[in-house]
PDB file of N, CA and C in Angstrom:
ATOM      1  N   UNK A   1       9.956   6.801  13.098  1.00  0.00           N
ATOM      2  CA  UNK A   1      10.229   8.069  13.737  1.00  0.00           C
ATOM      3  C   UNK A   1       9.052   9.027  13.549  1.00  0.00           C
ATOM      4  N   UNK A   2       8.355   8.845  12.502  1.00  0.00           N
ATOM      5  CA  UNK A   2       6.742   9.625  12.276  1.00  0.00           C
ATOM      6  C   UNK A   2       6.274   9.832  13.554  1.00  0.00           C
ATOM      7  N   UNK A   3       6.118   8.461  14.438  1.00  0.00           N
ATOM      8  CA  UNK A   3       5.311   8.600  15.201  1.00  0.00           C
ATOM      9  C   UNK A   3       5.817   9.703  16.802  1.00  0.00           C
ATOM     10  N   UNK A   4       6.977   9.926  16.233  1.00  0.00           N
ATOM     11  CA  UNK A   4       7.653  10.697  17.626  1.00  0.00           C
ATOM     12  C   UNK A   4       7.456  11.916  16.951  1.00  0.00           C
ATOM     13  N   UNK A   5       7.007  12.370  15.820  1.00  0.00           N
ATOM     14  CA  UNK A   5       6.986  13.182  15.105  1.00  0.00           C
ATOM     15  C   UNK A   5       8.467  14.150  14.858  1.00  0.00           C
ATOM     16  N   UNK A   6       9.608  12.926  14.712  1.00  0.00           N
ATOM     17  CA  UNK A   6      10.783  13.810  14.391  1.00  0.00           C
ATOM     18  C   UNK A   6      11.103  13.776  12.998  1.00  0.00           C
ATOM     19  N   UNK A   7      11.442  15.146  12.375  1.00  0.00           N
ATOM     20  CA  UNK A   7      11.774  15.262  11.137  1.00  0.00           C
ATOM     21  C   UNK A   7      13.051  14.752  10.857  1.00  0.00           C
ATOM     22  N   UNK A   8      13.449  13.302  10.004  1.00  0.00           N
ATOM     23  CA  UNK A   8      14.307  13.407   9.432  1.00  0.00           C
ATOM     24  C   UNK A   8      15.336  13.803   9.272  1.00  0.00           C
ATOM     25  N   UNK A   9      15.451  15.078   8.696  1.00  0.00           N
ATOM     26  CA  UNK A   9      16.359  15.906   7.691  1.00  0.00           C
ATOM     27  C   UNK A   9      17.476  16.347   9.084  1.00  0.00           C
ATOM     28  N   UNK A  10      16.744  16.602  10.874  1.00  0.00           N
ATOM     29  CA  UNK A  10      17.437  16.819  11.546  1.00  0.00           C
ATOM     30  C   UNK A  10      18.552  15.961  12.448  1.00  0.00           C
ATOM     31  N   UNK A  11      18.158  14.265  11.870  1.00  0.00           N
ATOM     32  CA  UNK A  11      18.816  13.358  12.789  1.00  0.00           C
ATOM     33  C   UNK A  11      19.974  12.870  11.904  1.00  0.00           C
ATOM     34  N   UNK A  12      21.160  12.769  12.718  1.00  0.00           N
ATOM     35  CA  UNK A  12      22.507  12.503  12.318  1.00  0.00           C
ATOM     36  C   UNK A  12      22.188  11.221  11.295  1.00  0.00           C
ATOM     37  N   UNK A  13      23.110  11.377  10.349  1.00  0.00           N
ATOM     38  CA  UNK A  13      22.728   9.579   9.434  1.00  0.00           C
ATOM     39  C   UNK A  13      22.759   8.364   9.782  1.00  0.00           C
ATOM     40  N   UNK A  14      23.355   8.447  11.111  1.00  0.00           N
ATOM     41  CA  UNK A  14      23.561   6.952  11.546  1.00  0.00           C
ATOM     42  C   UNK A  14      21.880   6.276  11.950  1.00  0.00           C
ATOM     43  N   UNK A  15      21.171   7.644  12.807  1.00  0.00           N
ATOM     44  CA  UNK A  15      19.823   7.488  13.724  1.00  0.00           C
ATOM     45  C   UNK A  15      19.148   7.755  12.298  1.00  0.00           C
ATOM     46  N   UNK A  16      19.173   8.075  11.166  1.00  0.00           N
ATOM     47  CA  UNK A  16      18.057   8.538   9.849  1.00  0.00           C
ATOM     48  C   UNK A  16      18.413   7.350   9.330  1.00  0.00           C
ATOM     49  N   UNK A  17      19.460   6.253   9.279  1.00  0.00           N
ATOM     50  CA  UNK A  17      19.555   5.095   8.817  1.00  0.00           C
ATOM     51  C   UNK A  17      18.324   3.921   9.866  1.00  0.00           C
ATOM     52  N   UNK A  18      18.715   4.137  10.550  1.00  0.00           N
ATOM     53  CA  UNK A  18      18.127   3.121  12.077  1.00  0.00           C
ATOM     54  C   UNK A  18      16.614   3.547  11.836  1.00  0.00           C
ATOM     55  N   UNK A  19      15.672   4.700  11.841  1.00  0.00           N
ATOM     56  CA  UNK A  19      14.746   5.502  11.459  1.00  0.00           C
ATOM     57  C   UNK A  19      14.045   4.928  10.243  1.00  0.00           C
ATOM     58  N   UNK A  20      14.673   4.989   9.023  1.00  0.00           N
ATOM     59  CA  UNK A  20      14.487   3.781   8.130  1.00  0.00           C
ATOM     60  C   UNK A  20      14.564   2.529   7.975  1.00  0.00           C
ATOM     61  N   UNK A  21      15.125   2.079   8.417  1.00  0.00           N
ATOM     62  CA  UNK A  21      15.277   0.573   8.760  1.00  0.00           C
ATOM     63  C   UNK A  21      13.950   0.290  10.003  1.00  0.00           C
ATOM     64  N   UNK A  22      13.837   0.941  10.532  1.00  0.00           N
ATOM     65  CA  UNK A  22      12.538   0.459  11.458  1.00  0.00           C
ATOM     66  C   UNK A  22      11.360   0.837  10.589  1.00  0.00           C
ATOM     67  N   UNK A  23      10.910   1.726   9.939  1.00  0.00           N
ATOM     68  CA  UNK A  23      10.163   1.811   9.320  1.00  0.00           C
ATOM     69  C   UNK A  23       9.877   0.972   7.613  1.00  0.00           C
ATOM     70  N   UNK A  24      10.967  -0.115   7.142  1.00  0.00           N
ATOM     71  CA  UNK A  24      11.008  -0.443   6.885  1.00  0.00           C
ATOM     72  C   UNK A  24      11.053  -2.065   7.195  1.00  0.00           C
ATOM     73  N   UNK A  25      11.066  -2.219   8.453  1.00  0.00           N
ATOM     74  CA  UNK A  25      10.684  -3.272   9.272  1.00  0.00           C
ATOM     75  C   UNK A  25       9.159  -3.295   9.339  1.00  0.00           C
ATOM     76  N   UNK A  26       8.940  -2.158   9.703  1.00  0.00           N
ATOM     77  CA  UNK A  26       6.924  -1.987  10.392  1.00  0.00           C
ATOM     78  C   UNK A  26       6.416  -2.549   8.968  1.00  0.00           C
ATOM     79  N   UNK A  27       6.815  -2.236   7.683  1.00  0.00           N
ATOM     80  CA  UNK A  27       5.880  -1.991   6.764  1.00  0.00           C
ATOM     81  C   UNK A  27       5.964  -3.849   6.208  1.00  0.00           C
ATOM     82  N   UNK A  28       7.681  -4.582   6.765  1.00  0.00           N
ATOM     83  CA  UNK A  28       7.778  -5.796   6.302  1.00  0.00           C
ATOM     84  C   UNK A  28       6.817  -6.757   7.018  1.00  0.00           C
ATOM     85  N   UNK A  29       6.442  -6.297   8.379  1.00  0.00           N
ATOM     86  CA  UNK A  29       6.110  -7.120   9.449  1.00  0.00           C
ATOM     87  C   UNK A  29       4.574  -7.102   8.865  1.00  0.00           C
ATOM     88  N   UNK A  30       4.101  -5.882   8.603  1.00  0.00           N
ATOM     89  CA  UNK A  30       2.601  -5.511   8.212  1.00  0.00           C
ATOM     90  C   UNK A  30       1.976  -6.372   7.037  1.00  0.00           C
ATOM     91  N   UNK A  31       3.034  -6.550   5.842  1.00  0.00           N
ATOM     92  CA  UNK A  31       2.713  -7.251   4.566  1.00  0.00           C
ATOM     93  C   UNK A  31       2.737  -9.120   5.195  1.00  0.00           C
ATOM     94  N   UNK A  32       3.282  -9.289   6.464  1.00  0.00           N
ATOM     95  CA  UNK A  32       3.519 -10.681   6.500  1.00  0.00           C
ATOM     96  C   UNK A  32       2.179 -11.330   7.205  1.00  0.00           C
ATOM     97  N   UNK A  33       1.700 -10.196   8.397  1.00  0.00           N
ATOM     98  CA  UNK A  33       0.485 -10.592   9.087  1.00  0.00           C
ATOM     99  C   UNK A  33      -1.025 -10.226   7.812  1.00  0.00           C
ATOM    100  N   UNK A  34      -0.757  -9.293   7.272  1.00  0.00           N
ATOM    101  CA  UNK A  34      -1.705  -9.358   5.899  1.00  0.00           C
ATOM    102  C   UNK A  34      -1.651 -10.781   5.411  1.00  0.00           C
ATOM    103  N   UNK A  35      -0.352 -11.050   4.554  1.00  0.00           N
ATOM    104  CA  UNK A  35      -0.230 -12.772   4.070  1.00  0.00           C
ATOM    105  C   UNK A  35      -0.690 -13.981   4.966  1.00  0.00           C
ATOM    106  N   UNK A  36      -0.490 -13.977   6.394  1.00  0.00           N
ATOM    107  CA  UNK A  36      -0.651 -14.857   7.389  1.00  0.00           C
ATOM    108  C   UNK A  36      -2.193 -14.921   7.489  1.00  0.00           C
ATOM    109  N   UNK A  37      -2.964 -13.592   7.604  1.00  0.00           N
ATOM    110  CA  UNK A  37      -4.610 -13.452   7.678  1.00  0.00           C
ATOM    111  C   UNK A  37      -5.115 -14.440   6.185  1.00  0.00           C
ATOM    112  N   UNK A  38      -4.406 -14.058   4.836  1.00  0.00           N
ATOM    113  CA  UNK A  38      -5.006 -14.493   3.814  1.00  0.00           C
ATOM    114  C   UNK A  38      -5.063 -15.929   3.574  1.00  0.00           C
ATOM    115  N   UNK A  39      -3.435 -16.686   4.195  1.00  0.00           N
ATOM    116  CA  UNK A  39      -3.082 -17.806   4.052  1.00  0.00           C
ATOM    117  C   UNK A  39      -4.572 -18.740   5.015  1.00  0.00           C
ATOM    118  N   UNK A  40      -4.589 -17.819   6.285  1.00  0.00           N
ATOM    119  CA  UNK A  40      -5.436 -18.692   7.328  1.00  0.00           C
ATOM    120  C   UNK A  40      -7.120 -18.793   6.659  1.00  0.00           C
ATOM    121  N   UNK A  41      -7.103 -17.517   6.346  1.00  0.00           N
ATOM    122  CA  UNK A  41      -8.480 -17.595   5.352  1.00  0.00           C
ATOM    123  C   UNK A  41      -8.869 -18.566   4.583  1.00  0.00           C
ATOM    124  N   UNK A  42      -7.913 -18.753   3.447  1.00  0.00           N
ATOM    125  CA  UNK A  42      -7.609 -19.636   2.605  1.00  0.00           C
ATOM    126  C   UNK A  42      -7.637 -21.417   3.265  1.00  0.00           C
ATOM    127  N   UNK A  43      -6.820 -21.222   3.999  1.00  0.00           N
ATOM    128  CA  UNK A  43      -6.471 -22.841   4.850  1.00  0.00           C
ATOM    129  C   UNK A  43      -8.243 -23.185   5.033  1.00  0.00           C
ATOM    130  N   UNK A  44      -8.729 -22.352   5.979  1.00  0.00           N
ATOM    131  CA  UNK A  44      -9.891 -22.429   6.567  1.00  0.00           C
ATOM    132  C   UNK A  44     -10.602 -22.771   5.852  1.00  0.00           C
ATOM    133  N   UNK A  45     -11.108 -21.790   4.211  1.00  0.00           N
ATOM    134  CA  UNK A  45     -12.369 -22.336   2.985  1.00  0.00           C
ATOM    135  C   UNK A  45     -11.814 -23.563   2.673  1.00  0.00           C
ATOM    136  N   UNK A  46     -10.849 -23.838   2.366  1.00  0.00           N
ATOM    137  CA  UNK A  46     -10.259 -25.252   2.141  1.00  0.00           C
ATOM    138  C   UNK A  46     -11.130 -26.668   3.281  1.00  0.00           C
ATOM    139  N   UNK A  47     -10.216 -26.265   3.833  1.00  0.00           N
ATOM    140  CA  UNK A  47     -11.260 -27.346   5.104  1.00  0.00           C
ATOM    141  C   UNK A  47     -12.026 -27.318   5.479  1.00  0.00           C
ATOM    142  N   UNK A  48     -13.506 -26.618   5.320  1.00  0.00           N
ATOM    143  CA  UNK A  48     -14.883 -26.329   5.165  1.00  0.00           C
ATOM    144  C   UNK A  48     -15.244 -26.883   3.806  1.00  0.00           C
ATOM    145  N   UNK A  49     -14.339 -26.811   2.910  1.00  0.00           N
ATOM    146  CA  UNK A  49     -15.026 -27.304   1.802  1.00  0.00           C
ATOM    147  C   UNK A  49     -14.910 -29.056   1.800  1.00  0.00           C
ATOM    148  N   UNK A  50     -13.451 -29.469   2.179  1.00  0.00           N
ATOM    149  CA  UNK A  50     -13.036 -30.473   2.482  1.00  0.00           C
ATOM    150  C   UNK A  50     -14.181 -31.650   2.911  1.00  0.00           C
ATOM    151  N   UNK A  51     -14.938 -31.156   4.104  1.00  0.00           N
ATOM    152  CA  UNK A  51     -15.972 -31.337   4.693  1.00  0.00           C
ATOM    153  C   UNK A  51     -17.362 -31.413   4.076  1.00  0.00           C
ATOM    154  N   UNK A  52     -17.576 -30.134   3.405  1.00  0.00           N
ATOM    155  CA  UNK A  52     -18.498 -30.694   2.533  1.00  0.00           C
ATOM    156  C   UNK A  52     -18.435 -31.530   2.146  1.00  0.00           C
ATOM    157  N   UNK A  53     -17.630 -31.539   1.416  1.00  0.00           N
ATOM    158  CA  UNK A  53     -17.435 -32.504   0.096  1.00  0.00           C
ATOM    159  C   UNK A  53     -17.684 -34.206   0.987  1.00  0.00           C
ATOM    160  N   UNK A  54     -17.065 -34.319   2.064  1.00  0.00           N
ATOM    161  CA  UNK A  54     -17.164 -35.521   2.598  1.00  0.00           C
ATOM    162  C   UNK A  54     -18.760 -36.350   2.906  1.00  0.00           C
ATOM    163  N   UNK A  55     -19.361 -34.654   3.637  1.00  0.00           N
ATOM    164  CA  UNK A  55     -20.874 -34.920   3.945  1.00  0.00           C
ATOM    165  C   UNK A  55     -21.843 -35.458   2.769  1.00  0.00           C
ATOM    166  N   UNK A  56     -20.854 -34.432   0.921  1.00  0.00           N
ATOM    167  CA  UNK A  56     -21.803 -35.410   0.183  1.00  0.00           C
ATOM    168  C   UNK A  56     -21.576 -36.538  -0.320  1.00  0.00           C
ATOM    169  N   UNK A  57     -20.427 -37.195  -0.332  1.00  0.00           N
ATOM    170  CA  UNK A  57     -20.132 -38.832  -0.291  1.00  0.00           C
ATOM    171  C   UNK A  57     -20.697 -39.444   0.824  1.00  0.00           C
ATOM    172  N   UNK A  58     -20.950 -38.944   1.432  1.00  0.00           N
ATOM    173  CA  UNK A  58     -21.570 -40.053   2.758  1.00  0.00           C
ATOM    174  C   UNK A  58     -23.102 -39.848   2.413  1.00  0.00           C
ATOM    175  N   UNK A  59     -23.723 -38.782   2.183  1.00  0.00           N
ATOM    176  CA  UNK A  59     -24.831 -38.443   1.546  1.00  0.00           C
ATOM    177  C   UNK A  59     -25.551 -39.424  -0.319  1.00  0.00           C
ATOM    178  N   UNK A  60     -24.532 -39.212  -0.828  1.00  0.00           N
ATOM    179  CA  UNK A  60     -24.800 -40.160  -2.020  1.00  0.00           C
ATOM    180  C   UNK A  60     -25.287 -41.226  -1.489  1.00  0.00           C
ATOM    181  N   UNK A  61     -24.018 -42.136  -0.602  1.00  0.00           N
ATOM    182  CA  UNK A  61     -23.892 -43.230  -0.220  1.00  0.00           C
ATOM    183  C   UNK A  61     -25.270 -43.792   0.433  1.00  0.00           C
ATOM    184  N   UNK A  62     -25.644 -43.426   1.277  1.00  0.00           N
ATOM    185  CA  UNK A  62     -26.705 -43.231   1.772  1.00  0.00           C
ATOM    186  C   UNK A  62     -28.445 -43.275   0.934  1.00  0.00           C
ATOM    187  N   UNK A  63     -28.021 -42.855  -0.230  1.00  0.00           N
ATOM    188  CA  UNK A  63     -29.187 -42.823  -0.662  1.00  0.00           C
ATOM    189  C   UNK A  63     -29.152 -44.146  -1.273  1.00  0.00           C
ATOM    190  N   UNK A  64     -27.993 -44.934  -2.090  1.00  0.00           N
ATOM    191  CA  UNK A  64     -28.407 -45.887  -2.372  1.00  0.00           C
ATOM    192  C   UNK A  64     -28.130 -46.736  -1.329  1.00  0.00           C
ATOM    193  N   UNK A  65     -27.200 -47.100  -0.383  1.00  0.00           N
ATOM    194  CA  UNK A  65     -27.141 -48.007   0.518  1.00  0.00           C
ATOM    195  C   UNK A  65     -28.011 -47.414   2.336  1.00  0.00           C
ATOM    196  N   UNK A  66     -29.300 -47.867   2.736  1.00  0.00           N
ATOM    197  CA  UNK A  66     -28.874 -47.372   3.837  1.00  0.00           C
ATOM    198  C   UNK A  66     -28.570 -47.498   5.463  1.00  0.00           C
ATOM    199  N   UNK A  67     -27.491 -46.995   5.355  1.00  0.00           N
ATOM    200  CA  UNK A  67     -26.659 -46.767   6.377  1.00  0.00           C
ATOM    201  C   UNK A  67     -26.818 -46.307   7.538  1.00  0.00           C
ATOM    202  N   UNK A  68     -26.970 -46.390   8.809  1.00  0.00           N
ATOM    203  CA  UNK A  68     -26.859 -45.402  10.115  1.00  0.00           C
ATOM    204  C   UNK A  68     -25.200 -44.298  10.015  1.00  0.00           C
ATOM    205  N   UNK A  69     -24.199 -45.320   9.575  1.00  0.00           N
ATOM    206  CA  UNK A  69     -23.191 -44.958   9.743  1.00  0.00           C
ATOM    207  C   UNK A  69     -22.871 -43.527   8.527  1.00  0.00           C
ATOM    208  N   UNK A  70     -23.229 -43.790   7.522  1.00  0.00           N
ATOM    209  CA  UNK A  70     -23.309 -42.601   6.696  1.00  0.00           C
ATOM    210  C   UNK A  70     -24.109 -41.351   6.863  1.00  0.00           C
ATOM    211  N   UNK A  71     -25.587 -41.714   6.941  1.00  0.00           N
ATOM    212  CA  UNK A  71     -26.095 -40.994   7.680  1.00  0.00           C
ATOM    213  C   UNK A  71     -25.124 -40.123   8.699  1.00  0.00           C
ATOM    214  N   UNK A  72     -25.172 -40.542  10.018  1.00  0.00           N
ATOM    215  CA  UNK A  72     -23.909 -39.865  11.005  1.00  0.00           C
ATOM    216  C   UNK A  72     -22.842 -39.502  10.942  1.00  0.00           C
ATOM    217  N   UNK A  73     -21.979 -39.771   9.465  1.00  0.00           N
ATOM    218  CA  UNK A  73     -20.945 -39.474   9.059  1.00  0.00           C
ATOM    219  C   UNK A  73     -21.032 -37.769   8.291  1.00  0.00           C
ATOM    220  N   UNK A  74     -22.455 -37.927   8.010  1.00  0.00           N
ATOM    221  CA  UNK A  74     -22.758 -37.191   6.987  1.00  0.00           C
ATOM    222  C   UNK A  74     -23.190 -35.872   7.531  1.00  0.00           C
ATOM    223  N   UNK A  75     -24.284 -36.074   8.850  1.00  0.00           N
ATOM    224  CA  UNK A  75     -24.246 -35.134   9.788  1.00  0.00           C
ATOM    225  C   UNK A  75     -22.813 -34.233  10.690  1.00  0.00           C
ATOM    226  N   UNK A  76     -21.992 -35.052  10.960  1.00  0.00           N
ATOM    227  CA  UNK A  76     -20.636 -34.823  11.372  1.00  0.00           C
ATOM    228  C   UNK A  76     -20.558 -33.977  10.655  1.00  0.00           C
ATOM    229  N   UNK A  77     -19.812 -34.334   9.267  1.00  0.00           N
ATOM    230  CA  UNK A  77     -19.061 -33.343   8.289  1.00  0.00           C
ATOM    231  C   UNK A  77     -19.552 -31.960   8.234  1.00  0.00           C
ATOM    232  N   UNK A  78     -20.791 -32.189   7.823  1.00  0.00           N
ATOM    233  CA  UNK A  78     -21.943 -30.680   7.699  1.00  0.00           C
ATOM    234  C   UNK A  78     -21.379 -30.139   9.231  1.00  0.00           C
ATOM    235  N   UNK A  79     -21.745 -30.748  10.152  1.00  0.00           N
ATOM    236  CA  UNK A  79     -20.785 -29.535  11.768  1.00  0.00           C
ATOM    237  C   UNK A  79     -19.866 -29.195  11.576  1.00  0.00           C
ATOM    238  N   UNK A  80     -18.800 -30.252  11.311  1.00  0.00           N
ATOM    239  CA  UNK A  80     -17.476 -29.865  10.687  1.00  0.00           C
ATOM    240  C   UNK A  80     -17.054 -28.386  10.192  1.00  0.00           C
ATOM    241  N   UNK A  81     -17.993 -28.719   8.786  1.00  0.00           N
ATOM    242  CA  UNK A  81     -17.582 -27.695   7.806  1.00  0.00           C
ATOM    243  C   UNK A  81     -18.783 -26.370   8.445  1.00  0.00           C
ATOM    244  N   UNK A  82     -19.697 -26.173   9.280  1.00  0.00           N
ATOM    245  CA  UNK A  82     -20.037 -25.443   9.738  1.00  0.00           C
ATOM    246  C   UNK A  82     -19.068 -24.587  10.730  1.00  0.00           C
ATOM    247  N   UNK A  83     -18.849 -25.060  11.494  1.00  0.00           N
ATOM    248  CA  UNK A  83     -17.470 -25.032  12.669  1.00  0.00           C
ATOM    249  C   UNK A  83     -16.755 -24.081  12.307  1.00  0.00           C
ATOM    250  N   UNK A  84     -16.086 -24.789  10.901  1.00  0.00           N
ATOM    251  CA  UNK A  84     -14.862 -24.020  10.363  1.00  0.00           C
ATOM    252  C   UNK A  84     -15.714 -22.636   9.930  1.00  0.00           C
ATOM    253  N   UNK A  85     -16.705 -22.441   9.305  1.00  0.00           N
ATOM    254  CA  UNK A  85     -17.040 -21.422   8.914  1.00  0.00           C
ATOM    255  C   UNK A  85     -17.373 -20.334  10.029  1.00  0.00           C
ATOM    256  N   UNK A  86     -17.615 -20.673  11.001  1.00  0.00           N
ATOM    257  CA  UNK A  86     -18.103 -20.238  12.180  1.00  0.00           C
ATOM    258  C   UNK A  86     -16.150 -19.115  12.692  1.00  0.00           C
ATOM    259  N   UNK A  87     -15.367 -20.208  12.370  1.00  0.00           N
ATOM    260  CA  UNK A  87     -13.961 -19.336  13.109  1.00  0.00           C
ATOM    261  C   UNK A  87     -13.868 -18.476  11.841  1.00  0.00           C
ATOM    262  N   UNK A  88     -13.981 -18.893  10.575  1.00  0.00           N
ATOM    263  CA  UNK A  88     -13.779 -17.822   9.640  1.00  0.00           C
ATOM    264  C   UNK A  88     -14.790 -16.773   9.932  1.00  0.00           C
ATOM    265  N   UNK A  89     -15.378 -16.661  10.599  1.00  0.00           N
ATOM    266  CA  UNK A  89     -16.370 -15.417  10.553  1.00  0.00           C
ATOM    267  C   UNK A  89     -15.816 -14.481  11.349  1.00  0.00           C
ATOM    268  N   UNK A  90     -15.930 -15.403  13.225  1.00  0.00           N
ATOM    269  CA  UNK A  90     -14.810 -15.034  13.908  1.00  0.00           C
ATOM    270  C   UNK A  90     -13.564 -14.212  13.279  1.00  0.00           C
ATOM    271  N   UNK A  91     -13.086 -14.334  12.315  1.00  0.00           N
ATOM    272  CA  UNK A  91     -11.316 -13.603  12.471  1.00  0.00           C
ATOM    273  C   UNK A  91     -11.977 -12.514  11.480  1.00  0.00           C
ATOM    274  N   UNK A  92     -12.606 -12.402  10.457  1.00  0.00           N
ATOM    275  CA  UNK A  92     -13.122 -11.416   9.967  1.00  0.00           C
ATOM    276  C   UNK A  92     -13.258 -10.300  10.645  1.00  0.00           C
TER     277      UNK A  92
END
């Protein structure tokens, strides 16, 4: 009701109940898309790292065995986990 700029103190209790309850909605809805941004954040460094981590097993691998296929496996991942970093920047 802030935003209609009506005071409170003048609306019958039924509409100062309803008044609160929506504003107590806005503030539930607000803490969930906050959590939803952090969760996706989170998801995202996860699977960028995921990726790393893959590029340097294929990378080890590579040094002692070598491979075309590691090699290219190894390039992949590094896009991969670039990629992902690329949408995390994006939602920032």
């Amino acid at each position: 009701m802030e935003r209609l700029n009506l005071d409170h103190s003048t609306l019958n209790p039924l509409h100062k109940e309803a008044a609160d309850e929506i504003t107590r909605l806005r503030q539930l809805l607000s803490e969930s898309q906050k959590r939803e941004k952090e969760a996706r954040a989170k998801a995202l460094e996860e699977a960028a790292a995921y990726h790393d981590d893959l590029a340097a097993q294929h990378a080890a691998s590579h040094e002692h065995v070598v491979s075309e296929h590691h090699e290219m496996m190894e390039r992949q991942h590094t896009r991969f986990a670039a990629s992902i970093r690329a949408l995390q920047s994006e939602e920032r």
